[in-house]
PDB file of N, CA and C in Angstrom:
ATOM      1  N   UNK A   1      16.104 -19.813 -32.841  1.00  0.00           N
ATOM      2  CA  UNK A   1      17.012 -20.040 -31.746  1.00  0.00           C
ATOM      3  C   UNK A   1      16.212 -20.105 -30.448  1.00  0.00           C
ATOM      4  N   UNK A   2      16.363 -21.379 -29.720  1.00  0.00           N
ATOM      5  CA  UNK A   2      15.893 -21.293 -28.583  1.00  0.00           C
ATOM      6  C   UNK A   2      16.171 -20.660 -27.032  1.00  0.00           C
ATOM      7  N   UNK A   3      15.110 -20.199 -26.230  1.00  0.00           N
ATOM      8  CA  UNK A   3      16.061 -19.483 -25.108  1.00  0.00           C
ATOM      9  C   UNK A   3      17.186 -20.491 -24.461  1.00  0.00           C
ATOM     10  N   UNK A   4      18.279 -19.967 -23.331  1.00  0.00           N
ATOM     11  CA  UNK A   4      18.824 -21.003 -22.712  1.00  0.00           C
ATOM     12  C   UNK A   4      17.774 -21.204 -21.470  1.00  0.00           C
ATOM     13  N   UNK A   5      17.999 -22.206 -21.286  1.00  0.00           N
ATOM     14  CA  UNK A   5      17.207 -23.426 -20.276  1.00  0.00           C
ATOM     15  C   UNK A   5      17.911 -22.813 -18.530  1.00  0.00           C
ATOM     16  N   UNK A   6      19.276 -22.994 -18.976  1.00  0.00           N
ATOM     17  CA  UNK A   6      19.718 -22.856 -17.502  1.00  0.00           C
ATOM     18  C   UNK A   6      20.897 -21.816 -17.903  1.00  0.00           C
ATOM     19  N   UNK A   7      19.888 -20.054 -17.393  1.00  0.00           N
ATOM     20  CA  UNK A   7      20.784 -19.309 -17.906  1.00  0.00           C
ATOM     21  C   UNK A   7      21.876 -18.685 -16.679  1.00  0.00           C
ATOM     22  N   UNK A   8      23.093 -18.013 -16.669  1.00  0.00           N
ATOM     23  CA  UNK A   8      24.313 -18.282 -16.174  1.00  0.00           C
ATOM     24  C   UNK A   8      23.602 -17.048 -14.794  1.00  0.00           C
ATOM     25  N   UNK A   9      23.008 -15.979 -15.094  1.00  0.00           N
ATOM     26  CA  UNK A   9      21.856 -15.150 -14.096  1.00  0.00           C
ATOM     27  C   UNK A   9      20.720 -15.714 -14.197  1.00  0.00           C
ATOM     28  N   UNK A  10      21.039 -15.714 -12.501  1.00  0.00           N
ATOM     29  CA  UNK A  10      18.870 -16.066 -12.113  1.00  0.00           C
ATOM     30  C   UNK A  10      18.099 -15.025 -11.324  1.00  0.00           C
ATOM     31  N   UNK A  11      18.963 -13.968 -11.412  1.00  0.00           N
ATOM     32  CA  UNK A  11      17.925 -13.182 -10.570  1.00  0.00           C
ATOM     33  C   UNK A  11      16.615 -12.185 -11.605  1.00  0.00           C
ATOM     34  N   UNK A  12      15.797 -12.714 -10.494  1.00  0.00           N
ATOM     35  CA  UNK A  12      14.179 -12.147 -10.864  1.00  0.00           C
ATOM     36  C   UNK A  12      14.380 -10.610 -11.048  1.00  0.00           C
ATOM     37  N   UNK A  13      13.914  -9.958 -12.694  1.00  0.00           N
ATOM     38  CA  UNK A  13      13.447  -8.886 -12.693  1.00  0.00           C
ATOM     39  C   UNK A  13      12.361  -8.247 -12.523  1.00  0.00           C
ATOM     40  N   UNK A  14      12.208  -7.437 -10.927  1.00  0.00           N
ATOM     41  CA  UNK A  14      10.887  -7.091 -10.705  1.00  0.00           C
ATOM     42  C   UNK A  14      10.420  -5.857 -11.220  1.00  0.00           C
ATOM     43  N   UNK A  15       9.345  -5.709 -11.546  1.00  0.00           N
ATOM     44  CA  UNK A  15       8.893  -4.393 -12.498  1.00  0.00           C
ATOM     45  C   UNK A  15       9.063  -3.413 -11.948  1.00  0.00           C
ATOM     46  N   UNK A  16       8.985  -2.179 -12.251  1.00  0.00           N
ATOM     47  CA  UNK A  16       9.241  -0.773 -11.629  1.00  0.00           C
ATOM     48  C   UNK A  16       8.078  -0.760 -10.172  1.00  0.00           C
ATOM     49  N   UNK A  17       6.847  -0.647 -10.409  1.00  0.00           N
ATOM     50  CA  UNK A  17       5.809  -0.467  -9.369  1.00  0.00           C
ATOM     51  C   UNK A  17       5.951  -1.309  -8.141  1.00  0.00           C
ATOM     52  N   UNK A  18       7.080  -2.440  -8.478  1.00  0.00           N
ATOM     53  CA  UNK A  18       7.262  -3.253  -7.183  1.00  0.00           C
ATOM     54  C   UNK A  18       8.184  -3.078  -6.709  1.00  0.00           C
ATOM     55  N   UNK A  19       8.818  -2.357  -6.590  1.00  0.00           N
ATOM     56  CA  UNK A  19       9.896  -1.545  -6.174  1.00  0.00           C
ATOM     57  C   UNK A  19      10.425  -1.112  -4.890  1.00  0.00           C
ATOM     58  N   UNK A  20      11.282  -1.183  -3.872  1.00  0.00           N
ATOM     59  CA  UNK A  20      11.174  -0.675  -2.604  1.00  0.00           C
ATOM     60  C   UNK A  20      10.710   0.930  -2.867  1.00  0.00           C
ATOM     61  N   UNK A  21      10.955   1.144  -3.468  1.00  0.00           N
ATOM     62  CA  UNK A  21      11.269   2.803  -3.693  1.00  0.00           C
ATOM     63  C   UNK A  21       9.500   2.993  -4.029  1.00  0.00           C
ATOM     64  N   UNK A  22       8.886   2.492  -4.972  1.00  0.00           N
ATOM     65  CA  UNK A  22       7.955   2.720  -5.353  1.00  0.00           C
ATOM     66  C   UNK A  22       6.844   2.601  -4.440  1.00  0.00           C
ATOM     67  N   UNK A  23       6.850   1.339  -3.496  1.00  0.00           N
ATOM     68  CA  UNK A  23       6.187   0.809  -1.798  1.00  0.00           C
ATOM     69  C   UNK A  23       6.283   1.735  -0.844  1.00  0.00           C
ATOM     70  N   UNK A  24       7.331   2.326  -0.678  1.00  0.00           N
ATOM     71  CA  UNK A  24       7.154   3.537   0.415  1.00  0.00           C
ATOM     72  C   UNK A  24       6.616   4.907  -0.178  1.00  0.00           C
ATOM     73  N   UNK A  25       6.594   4.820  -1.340  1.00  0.00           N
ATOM     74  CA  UNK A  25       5.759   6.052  -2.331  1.00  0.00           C
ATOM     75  C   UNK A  25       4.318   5.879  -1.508  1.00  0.00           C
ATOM     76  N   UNK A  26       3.694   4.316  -2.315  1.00  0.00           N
ATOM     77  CA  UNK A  26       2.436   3.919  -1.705  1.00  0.00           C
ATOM     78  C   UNK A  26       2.012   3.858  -0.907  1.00  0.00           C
ATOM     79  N   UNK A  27       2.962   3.856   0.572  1.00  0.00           N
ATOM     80  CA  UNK A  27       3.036   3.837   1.685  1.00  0.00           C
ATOM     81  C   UNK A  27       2.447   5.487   2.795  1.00  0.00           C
ATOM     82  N   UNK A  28       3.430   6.413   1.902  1.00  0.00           N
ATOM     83  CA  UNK A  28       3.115   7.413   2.029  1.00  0.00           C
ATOM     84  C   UNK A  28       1.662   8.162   1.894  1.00  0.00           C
ATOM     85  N   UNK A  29       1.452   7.860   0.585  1.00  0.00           N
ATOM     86  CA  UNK A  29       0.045   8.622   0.072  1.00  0.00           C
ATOM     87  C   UNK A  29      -1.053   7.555   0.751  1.00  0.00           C
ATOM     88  N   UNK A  30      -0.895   6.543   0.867  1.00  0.00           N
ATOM     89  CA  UNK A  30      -1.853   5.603   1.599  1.00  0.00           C
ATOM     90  C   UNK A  30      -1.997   6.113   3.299  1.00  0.00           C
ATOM     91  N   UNK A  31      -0.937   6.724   3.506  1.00  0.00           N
ATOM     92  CA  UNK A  31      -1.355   7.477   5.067  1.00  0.00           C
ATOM     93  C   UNK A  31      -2.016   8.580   4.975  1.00  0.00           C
ATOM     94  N   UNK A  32      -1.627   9.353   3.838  1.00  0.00           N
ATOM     95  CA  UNK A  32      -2.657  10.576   3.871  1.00  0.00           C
ATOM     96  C   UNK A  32      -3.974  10.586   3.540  1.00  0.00           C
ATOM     97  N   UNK A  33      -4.353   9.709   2.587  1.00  0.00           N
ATOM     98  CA  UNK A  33      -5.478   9.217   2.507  1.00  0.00           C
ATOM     99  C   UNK A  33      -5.961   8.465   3.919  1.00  0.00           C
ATOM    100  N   UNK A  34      -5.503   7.943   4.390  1.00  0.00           N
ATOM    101  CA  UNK A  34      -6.104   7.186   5.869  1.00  0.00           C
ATOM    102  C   UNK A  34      -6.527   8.489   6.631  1.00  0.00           C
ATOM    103  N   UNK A  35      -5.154   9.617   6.795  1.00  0.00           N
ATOM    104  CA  UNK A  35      -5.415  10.701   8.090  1.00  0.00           C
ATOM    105  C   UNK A  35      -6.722  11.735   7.402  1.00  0.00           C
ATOM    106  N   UNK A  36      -6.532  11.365   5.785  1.00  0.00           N
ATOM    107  CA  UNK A  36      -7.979  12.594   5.506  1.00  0.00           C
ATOM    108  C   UNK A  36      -9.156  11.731   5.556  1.00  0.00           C
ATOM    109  N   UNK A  37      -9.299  10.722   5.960  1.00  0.00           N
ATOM    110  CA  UNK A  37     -10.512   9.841   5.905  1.00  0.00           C
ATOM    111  C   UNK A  37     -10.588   9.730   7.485  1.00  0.00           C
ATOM    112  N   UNK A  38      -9.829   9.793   8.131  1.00  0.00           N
ATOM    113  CA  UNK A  38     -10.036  10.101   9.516  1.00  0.00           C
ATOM    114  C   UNK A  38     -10.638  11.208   9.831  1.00  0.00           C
ATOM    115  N   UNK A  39     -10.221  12.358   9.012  1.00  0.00           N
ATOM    116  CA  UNK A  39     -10.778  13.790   9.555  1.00  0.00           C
ATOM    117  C   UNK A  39     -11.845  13.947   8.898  1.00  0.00           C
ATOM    118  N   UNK A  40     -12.504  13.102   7.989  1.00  0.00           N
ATOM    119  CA  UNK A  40     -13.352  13.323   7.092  1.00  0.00           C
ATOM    120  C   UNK A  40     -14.432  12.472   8.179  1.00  0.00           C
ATOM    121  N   UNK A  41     -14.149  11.102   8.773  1.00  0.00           N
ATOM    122  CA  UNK A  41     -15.035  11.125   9.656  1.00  0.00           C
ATOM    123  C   UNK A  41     -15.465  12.222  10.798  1.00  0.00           C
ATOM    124  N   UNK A  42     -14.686  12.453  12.033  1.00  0.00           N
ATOM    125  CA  UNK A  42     -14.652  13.402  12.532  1.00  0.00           C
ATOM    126  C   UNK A  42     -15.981  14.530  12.039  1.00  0.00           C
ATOM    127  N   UNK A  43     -15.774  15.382  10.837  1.00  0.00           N
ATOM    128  CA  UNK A  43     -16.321  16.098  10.628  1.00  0.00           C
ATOM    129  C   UNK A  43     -17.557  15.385  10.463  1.00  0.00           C
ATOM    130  N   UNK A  44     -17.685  14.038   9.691  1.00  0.00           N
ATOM    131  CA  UNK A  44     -19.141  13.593   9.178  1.00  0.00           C
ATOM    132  C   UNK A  44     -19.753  13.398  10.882  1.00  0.00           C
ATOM    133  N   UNK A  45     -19.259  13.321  11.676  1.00  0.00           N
ATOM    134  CA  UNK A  45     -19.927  12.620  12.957  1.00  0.00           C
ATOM    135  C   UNK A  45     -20.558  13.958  13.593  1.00  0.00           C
ATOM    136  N   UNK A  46     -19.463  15.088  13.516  1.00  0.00           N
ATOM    137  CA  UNK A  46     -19.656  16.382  14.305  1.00  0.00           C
ATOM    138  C   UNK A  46     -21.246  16.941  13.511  1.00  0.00           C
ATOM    139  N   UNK A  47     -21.191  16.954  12.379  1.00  0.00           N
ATOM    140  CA  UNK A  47     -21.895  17.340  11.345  1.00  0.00           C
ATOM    141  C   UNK A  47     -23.439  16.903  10.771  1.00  0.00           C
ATOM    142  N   UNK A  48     -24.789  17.440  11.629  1.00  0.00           N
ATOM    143  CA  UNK A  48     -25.774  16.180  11.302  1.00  0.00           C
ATOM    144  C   UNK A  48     -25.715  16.458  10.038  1.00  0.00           C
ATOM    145  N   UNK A  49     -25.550  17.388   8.860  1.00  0.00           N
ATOM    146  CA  UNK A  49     -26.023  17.128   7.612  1.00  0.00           C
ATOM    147  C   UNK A  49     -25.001  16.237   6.970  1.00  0.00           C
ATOM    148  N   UNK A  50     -24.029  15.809   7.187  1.00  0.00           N
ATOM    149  CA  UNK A  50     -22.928  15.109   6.605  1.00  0.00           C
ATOM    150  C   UNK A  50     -22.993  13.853   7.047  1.00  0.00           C
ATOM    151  N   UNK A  51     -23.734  13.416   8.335  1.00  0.00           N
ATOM    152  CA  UNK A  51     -24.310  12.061   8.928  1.00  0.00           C
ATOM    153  C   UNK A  51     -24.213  10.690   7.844  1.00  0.00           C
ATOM    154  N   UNK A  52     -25.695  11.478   6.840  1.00  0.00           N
ATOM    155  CA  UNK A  52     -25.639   9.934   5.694  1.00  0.00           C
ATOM    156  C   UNK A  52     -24.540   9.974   4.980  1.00  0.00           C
ATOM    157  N   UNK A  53     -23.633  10.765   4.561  1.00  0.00           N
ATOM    158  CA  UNK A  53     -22.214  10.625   3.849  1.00  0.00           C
ATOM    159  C   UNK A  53     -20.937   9.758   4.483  1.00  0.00           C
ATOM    160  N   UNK A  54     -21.743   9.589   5.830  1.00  0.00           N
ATOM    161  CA  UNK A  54     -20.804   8.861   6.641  1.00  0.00           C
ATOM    162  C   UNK A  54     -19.811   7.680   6.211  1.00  0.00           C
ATOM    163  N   UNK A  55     -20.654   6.889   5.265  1.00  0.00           N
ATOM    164  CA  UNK A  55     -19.946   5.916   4.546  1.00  0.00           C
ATOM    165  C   UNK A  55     -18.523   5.681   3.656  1.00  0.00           C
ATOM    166  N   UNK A  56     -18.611   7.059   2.985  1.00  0.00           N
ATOM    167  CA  UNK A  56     -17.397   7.763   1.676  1.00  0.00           C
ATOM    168  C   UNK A  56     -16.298   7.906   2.950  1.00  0.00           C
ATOM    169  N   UNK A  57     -15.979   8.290   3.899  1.00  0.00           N
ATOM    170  CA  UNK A  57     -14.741   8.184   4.434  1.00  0.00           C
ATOM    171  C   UNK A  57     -14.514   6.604   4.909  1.00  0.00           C
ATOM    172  N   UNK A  58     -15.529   6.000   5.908  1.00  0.00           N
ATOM    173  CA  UNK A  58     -15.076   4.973   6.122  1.00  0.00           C
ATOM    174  C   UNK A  58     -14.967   3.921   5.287  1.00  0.00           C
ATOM    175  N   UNK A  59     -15.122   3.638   3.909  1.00  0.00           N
ATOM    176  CA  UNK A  59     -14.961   3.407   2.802  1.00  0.00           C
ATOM    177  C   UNK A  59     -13.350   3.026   2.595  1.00  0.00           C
ATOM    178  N   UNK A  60     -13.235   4.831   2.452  1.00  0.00           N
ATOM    179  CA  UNK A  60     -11.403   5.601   2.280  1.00  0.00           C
ATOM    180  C   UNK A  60     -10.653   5.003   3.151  1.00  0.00           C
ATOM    181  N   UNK A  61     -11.452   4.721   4.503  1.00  0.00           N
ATOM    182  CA  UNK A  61     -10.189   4.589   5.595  1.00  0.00           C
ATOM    183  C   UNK A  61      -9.860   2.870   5.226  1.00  0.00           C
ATOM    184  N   UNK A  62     -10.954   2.077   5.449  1.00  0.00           N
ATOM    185  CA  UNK A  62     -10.709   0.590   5.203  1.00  0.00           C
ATOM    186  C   UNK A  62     -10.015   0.315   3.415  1.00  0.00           C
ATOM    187  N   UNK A  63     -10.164   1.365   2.941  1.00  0.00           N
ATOM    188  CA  UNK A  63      -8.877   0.651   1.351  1.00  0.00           C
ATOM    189  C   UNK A  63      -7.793   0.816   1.964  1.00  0.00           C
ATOM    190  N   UNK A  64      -7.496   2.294   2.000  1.00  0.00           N
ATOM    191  CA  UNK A  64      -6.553   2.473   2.311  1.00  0.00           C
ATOM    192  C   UNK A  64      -5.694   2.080   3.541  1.00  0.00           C
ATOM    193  N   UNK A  65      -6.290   1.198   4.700  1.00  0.00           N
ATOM    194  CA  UNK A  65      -5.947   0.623   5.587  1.00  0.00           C
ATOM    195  C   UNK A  65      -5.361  -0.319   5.040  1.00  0.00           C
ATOM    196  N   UNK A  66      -6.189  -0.830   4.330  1.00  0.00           N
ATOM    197  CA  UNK A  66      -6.043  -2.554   3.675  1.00  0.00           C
ATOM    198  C   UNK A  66      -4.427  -2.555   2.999  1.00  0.00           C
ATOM    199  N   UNK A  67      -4.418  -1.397   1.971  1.00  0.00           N
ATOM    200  CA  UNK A  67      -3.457  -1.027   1.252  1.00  0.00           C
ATOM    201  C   UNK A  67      -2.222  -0.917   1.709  1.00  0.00           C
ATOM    202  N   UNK A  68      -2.228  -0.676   2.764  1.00  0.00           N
ATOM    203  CA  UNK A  68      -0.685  -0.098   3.430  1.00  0.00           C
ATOM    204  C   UNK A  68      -0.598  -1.260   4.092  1.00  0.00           C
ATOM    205  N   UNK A  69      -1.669  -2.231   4.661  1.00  0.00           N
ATOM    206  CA  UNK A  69      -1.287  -3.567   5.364  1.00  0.00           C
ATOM    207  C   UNK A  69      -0.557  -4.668   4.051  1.00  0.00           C
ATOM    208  N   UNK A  70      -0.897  -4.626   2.853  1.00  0.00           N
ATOM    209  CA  UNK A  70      -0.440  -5.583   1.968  1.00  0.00           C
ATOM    210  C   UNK A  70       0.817  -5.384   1.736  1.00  0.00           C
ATOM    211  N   UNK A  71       0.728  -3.779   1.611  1.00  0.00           N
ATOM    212  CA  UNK A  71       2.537  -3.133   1.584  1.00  0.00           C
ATOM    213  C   UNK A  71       3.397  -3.431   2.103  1.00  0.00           C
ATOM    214  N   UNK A  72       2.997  -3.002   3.640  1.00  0.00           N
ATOM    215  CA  UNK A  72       3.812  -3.233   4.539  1.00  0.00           C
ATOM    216  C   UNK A  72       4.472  -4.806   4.524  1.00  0.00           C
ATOM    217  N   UNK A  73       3.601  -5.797   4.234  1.00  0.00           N
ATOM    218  CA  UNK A  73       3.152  -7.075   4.408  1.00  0.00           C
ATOM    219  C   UNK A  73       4.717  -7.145   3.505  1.00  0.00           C
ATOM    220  N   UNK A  74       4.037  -6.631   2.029  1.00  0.00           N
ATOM    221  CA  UNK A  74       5.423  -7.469   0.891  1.00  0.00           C
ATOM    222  C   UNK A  74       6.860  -6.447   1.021  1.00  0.00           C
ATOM    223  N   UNK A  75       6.795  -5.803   2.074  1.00  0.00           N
ATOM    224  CA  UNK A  75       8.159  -5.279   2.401  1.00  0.00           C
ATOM    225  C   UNK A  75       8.781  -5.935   3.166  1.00  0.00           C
ATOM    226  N   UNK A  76       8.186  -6.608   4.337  1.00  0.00           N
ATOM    227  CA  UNK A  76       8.501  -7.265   5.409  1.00  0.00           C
ATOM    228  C   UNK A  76       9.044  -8.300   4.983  1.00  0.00           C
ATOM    229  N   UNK A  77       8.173  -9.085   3.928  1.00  0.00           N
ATOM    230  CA  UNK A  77       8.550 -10.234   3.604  1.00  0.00           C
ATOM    231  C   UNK A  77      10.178 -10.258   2.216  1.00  0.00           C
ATOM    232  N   UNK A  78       9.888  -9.089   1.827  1.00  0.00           N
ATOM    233  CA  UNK A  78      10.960  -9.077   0.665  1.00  0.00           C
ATOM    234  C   UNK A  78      12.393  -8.957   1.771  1.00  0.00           C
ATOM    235  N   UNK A  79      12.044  -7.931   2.914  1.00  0.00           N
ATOM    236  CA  UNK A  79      13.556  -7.863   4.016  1.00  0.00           C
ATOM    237  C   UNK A  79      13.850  -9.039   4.397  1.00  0.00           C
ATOM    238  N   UNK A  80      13.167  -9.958   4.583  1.00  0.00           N
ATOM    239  CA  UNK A  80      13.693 -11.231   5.574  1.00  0.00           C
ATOM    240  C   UNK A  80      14.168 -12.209   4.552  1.00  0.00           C
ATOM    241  N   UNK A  81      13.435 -12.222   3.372  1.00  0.00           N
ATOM    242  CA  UNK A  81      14.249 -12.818   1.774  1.00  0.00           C
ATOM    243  C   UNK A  81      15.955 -12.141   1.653  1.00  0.00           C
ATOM    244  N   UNK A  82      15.926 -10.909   1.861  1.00  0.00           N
ATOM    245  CA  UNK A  82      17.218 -10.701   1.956  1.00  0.00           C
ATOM    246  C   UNK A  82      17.962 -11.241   3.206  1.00  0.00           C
ATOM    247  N   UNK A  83      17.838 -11.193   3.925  1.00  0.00           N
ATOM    248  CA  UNK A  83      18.333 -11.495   5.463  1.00  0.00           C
ATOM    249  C   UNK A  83      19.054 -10.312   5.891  1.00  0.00           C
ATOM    250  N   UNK A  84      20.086 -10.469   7.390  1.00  0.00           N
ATOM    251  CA  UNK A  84      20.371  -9.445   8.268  1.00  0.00           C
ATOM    252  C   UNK A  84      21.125  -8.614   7.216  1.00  0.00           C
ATOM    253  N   UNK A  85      21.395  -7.474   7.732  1.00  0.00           N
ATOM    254  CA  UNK A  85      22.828  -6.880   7.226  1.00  0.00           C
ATOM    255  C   UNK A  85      23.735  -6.982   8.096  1.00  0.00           C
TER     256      UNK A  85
END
């Protein structure tokens, strides 16, 4: 038996992890990771023996920057797919 071609629902099932619910999860822990990679600089700067480690936070801060910008990005864009309320 073949599927139907043009079935009577078309809406897209998106997987669990893409989730509004699941995006502001990511959203969340992606800030705390940013604010401990912030303080993790801080200390590496204050700190000459922690100097060459300098890298491992700013590392942390630019994923996790990146991360919450893509987020943010496919939230923005999924709200305006819905339109106003």
């Amino acid at each position: 038996m073949q599927l139907d071609q043009n079935p009577v629902f078309r809406r897209i099932i998106a997987p669990w992890y893409d989730s509004t619910t699941a995006c502001w999860v990511v959203l969340a822990l992606m800030a705390l990771v940013f604010v401990f990679s912030t303080v993790g600089i801080a200390v590496a700067q204050k700190t000459i023996e922690f100097r060459g480690h300098l890298w491992l936070p700013m590392i942390l801060l630019l994923l996790s920057g990146s991360v919450m910008v893509s987020t943010l990005f496919r939230l923005l864009k999924r709200r305006s797919r819905r339109g106003p309320r």
